[in-house]
N, C-alpha and C. Protein backbone atom coordinates (compact mmCIF):
# COMPACT_ATOMS: atom_id res chain seq x y z
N UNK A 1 -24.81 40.60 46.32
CA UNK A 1 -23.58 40.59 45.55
C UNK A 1 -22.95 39.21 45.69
N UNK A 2 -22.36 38.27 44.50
CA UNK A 2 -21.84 37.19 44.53
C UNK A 2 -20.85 37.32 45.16
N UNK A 3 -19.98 35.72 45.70
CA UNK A 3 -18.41 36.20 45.78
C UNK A 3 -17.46 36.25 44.68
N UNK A 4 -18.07 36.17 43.78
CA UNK A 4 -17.43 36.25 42.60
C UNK A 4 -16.86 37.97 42.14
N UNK A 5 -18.01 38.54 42.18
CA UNK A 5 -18.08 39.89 41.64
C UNK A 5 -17.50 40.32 42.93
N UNK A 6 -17.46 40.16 44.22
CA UNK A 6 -17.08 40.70 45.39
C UNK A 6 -15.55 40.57 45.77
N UNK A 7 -14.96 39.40 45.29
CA UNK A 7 -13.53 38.95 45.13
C UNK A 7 -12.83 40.48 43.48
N UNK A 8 -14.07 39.76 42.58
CA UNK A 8 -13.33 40.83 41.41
C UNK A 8 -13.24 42.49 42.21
N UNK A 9 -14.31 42.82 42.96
CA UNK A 9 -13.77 43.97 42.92
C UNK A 9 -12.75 44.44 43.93
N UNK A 10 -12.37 43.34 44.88
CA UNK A 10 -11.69 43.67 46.00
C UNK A 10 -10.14 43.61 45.05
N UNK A 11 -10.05 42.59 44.26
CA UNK A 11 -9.10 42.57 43.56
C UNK A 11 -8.50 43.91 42.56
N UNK A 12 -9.86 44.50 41.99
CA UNK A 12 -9.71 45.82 41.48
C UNK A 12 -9.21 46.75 42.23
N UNK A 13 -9.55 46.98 43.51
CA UNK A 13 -9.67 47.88 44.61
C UNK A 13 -7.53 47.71 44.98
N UNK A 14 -7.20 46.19 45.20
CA UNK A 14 -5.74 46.49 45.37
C UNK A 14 -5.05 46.71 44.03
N UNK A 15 -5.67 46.34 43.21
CA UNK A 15 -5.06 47.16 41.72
C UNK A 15 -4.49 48.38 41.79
N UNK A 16 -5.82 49.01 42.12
CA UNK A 16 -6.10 50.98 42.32
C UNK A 16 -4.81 51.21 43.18
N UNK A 17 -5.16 50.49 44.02
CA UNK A 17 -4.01 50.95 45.71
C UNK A 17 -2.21 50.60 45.60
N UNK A 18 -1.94 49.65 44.21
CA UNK A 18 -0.49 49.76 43.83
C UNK A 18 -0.54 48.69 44.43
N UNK A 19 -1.02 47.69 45.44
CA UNK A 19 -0.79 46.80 46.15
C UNK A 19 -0.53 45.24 45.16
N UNK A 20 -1.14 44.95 44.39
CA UNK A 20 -0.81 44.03 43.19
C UNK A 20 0.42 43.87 42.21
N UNK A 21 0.75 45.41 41.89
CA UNK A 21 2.02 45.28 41.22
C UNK A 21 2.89 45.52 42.53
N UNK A 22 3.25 45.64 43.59
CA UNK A 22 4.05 45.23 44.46
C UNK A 22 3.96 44.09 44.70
N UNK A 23 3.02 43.12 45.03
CA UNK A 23 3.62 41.81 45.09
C UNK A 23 3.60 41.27 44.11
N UNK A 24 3.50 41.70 42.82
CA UNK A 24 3.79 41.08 41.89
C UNK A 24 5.58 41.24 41.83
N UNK A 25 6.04 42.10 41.69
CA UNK A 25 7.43 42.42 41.39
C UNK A 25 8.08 41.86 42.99
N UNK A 26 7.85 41.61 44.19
CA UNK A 26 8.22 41.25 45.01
C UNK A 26 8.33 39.56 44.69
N UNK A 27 7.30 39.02 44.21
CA UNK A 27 7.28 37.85 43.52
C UNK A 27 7.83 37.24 42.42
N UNK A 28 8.37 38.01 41.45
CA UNK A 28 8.93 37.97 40.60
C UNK A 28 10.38 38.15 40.82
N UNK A 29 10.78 38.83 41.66
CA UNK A 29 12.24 39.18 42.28
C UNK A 29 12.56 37.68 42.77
N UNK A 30 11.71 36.90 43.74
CA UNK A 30 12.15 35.76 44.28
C UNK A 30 11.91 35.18 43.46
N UNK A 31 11.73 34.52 42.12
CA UNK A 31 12.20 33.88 41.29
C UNK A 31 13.38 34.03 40.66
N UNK A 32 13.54 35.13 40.12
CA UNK A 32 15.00 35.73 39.55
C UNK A 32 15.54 35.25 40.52
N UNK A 33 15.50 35.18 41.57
CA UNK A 33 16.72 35.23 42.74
C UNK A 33 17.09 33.88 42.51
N UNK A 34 15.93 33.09 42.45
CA UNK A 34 15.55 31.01 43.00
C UNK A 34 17.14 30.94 41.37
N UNK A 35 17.04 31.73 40.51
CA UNK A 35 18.36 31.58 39.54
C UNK A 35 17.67 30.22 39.27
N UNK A 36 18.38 29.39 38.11
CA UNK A 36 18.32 28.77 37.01
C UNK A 36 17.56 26.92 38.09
N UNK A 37 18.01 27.02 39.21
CA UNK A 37 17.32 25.84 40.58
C UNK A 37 15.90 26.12 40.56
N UNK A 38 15.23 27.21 39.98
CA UNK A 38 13.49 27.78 40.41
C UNK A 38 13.26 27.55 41.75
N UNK A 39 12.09 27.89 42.04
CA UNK A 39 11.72 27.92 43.40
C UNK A 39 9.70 27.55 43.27
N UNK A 40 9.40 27.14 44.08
CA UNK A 40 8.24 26.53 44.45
C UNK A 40 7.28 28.17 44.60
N UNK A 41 5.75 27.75 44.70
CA UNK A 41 5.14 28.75 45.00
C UNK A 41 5.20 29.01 46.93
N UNK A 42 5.38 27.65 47.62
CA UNK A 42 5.42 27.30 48.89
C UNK A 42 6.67 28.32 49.39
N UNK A 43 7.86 27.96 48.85
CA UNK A 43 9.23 28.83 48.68
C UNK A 43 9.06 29.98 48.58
N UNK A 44 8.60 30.45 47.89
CA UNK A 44 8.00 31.90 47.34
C UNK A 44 7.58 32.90 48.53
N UNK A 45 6.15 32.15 49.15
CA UNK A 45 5.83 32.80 50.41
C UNK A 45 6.66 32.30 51.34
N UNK A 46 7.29 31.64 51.67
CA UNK A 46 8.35 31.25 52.53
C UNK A 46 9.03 32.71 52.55
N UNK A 47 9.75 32.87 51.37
CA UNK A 47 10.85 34.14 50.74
C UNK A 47 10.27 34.94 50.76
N UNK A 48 9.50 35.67 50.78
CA UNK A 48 8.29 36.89 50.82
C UNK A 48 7.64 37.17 51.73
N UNK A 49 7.12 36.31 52.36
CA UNK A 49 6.10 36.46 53.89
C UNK A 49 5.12 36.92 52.89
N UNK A 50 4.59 36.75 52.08
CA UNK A 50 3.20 36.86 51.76
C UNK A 50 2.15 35.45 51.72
N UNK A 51 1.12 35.67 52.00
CA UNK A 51 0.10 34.43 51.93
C UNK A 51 0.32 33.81 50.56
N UNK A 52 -0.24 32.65 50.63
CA UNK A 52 0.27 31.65 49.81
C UNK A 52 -0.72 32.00 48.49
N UNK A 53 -2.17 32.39 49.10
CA UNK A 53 -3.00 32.90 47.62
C UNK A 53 -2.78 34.42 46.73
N UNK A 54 -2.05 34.89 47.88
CA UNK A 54 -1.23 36.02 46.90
C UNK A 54 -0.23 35.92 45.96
N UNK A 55 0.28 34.76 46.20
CA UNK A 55 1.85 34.22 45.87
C UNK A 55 1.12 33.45 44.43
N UNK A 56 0.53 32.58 44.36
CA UNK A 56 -0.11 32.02 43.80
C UNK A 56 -0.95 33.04 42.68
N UNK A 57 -1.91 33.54 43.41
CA UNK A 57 -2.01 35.00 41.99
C UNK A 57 -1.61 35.56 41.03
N UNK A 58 -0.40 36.19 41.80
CA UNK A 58 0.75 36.79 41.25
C UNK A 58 1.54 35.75 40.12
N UNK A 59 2.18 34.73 40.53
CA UNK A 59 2.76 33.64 40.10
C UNK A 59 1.82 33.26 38.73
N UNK A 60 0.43 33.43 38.70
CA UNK A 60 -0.56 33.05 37.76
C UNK A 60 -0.04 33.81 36.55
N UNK A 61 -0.81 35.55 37.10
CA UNK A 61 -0.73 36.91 36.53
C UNK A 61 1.09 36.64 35.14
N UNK A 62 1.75 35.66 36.00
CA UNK A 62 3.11 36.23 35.39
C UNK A 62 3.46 34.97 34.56
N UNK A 63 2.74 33.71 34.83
CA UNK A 63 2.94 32.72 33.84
C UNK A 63 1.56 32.88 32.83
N UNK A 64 0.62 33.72 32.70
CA UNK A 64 0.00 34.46 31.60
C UNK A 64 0.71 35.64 30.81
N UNK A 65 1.65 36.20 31.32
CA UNK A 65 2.14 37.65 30.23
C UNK A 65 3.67 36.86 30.18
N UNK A 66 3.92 35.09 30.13
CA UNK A 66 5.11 34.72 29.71
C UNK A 66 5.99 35.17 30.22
N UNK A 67 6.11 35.69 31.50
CA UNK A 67 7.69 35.79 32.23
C UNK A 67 8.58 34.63 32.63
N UNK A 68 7.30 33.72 33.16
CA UNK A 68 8.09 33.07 34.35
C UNK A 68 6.97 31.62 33.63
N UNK A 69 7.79 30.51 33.72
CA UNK A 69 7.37 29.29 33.16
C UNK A 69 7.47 27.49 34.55
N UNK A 70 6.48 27.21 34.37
CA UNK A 70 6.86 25.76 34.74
C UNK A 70 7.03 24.80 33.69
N UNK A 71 7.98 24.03 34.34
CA UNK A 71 8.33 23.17 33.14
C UNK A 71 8.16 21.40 33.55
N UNK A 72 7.13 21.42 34.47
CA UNK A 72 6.50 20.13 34.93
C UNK A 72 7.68 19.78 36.36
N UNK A 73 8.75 20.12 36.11
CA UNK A 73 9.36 19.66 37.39
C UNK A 73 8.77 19.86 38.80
N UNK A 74 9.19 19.04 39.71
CA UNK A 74 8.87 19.37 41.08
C UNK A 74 9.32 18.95 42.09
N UNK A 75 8.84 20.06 43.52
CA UNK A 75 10.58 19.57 44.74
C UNK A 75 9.26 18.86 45.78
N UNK A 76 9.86 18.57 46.53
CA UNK A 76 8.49 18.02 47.46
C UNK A 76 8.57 19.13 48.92
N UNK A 77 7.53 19.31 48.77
CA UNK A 77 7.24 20.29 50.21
C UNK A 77 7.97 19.13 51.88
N UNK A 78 8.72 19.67 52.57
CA UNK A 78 8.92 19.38 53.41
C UNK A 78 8.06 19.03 54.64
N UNK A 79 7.00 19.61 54.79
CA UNK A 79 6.31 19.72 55.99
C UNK A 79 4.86 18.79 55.29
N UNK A 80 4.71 19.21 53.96
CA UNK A 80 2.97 18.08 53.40
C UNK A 80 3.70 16.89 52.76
N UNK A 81 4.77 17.07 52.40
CA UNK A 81 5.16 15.96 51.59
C UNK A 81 5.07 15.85 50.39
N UNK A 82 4.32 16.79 49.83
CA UNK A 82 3.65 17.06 48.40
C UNK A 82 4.55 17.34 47.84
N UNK A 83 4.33 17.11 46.44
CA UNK A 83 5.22 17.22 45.47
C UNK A 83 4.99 18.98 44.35
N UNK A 84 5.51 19.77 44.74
CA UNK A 84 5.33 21.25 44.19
C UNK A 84 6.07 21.46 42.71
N UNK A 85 5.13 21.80 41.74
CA UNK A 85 5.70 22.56 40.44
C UNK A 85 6.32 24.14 40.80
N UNK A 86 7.87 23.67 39.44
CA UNK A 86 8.84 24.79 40.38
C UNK A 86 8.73 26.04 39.22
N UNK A 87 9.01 26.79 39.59
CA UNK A 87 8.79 27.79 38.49
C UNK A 87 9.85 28.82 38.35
N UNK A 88 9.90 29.11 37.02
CA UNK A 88 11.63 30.01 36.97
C UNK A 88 10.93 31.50 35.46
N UNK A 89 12.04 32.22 35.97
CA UNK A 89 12.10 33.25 35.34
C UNK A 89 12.27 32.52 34.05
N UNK A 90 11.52 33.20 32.72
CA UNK A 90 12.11 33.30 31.72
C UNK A 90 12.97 34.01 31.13
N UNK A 91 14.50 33.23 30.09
CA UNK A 91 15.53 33.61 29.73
C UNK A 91 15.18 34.92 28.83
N UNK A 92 14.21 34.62 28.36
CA UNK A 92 14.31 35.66 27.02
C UNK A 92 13.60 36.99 27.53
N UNK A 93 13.17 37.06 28.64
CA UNK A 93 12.50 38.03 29.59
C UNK A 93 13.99 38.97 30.44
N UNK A 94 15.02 38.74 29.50
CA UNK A 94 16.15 39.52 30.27
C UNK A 94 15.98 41.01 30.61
N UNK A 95 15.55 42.22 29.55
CA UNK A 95 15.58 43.16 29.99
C UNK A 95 14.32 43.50 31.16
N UNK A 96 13.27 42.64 30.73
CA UNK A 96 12.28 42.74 32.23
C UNK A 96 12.96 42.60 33.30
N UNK A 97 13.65 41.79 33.60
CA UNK A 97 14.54 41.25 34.79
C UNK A 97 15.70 42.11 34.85
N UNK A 98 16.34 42.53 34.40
CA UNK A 98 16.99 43.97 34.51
C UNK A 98 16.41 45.28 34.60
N UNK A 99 15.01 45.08 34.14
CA UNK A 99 14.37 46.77 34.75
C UNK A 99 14.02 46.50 35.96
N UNK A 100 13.38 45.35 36.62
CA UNK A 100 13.05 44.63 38.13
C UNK A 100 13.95 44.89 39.06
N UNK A 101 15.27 44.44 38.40
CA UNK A 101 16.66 44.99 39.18
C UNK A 101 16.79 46.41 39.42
N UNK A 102 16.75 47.16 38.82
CA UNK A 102 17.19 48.40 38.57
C UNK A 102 16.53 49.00 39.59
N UNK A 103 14.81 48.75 39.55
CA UNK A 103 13.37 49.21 40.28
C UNK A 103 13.96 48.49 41.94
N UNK A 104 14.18 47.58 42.24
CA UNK A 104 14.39 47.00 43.42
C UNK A 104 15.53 47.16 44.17
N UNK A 105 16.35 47.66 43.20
CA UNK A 105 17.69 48.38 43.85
C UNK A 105 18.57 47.45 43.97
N UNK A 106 18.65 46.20 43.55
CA UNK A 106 19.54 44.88 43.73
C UNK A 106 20.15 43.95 42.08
């Protein structure tokens, strides 16, 4: 078995288990939150305690179905020095971000 097909199905497997759309919406919450300043993917798992390739996933998953956008800006990581693309909720994605609210209790 490749790691290709072995990654896809482990990925399927937290699909099944609800585990994906929880950190997806856990991920998506800390953007809404980062408000109109965005927040880094580094920030993200910072704000989450999730690993950085989950954060990153997720973050993918949601700048493909147009929620959440980069717009080339970037903050510089404190600790690499690197310079990070910041990423923010999209405006016109309001009632998503009000059902997120509603679902998260905040």
């Amino acid at each position: 078995m490749s790691v290709r097909s072995t990654s896809k199905r482990a990925y399927e497997v937290l699909m099944d288990e609800g585990v994906v759309g929880d950190q997806r919406l856990t991920v998506f919450r800390s953007i809404v939150s980062s408000g109109k300043d965005g927040i880094t993917r580094q920030e993200i798992g910072e704000d989450t305690e999730l690993p950085i390739n989950a954060v990153c996933g997720r973050v993918n998953e949601l700048l493909k179905e147009g929620r959440v956008f980069e717009g080339g800006e970037t903050r510089t990581n404190p600790v690499s020095e690197k310079q990070n693309l910041i990423v923010r909720a999209m405006k016109y994605n309001e009632s998503y971000i009000q059902a997120v609210r509603r679902t998260m209790g905040w």
